[in-house]
Protein backbone atom coordinates (compact mmCIF):
# COMPACT_ATOMS: atom_id res chain seq x y z
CA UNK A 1 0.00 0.00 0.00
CA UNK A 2 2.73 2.49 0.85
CA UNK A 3 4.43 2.50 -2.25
CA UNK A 4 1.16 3.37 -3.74
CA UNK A 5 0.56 5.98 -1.66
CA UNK A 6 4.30 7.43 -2.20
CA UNK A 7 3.49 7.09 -6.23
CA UNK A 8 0.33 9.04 -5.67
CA UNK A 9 2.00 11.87 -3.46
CA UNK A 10 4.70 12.13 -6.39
CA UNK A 11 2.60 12.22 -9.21
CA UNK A 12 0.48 15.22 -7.33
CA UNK A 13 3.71 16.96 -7.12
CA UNK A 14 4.23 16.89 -10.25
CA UNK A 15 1.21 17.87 -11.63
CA UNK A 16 0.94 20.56 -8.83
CA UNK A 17 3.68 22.83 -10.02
CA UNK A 18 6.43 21.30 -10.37
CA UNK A 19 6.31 21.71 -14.43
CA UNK A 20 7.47 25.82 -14.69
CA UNK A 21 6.76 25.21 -19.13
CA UNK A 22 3.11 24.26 -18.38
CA UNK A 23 1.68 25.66 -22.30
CA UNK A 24 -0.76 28.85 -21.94
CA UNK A 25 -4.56 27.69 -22.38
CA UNK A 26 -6.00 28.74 -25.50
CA UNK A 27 -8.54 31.31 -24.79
CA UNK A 28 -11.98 29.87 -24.70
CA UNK A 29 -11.38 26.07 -25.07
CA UNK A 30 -11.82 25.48 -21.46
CA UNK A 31 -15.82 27.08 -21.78
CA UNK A 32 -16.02 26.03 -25.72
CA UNK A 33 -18.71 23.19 -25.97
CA UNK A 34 -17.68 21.98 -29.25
CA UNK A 35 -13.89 21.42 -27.59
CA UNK A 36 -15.85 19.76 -24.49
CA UNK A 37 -17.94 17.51 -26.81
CA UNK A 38 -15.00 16.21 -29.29
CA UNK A 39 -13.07 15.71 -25.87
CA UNK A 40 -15.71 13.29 -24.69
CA UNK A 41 -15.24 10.98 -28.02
CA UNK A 42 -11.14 11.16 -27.86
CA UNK A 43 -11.46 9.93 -24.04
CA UNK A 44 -14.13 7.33 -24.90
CA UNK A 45 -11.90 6.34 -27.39
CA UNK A 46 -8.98 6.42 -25.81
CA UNK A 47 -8.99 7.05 -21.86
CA UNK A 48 -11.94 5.49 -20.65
CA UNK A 49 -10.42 2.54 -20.42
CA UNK A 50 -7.83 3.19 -17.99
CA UNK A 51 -9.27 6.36 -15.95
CA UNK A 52 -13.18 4.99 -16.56
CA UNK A 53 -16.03 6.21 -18.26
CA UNK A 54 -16.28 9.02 -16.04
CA UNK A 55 -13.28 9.90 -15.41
CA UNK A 56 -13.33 8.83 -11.80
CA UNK A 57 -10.14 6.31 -12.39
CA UNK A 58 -12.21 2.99 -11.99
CA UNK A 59 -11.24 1.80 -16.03
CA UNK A 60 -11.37 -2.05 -16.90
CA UNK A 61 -8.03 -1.65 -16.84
CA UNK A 62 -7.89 -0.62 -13.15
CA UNK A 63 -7.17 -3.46 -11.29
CA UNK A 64 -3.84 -4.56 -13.22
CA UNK A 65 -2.24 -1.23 -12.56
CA UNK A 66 -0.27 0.23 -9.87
CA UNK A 67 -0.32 2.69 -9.05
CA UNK A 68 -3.87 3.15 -10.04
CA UNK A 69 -5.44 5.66 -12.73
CA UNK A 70 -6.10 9.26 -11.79
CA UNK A 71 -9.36 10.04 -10.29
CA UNK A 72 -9.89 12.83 -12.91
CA UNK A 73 -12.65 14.51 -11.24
CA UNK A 74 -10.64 15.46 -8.58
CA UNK A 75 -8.06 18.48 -8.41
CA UNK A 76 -5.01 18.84 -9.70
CA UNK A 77 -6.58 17.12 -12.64
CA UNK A 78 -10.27 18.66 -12.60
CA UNK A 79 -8.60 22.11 -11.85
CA UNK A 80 -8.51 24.87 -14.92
CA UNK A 81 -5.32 26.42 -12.79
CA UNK A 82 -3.54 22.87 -14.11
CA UNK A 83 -5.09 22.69 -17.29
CA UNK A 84 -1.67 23.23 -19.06
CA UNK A 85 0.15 20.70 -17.00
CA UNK A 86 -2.77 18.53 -17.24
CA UNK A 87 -2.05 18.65 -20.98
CA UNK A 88 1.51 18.04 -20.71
CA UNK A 89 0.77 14.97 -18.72
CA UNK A 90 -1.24 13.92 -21.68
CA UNK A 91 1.41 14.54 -24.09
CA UNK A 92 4.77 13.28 -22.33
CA UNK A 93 2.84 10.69 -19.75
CA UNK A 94 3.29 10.62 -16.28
CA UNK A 95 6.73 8.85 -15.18
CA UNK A 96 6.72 5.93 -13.10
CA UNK A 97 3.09 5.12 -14.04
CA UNK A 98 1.40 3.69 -16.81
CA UNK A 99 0.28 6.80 -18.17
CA UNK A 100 2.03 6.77 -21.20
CA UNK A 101 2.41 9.68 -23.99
CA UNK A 102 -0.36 10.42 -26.86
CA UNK A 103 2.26 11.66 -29.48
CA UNK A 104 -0.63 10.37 -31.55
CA UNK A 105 -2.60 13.47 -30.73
CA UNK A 106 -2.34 16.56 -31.92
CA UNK A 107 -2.34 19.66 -29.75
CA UNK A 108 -5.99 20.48 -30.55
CA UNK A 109 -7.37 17.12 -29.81
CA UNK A 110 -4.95 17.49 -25.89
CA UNK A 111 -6.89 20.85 -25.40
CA UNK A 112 -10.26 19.36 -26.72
CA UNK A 113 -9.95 16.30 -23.83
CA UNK A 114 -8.37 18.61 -21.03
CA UNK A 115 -11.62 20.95 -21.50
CA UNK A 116 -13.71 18.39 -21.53
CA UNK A 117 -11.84 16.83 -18.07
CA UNK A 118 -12.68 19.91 -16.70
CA UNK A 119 -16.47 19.97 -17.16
CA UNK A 120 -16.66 16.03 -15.59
């Protein structure tokens, strides 16, 4: 259990601040419902799995992973103040977890699934 706990304390670190070339929001994604609504199909797609369907971190994939998925819902990740580190995490992954990169994904799509994390 500890070493969960420690992964979970480190990962909230690191989403908390400890990023100083977190990427500016674009104005208006955040509040645009067409970014919201395209987010929802790219983390149907491709989250849902892991983090669950909404967002709360109880995925299929849950039980095999450790530590487990983000609770989404939850701040840093539900917070707009981390919205550009939420992105990066998205982009790069999250070390030491198996959050992995989307290099797949282009910028847009990120901002489209960070706004619609932030409405969940």
């Amino acid at each position: 259990m500890w070493p969960a706990v420690i992964m979970l304390c480190a990962i909230s670190l690191i989403i908390s601040g400890c990023e100083p070339n977190a990427p500016d929001v674009p104005a208006g994604v955040l509040t645009s419902h067409e970014a919201q609504a395209a987010g929802a199909v790219i983390f149907a797609a491709n989250c849902a799995i892991c983090h669950g369907t909404n967002g709360d971190g109880r995925g299929l994939r849950r039980a095999a992973m450790i530590p487990p998925p983000a609770n989404l819902t939850l701040p840093p990740w539900s917070s707009a103040s981390n919205a550009g580190r939420t992105f990066l995490a998205i982009r790069n992954g999250v070390p030491r977890t198996a959050m992995t990169s989307w290099p797949t994904l282009s910028d847009r799509d990120i901002w489209n699934v960070v706004a619609y994390i932030q409405v969940e």
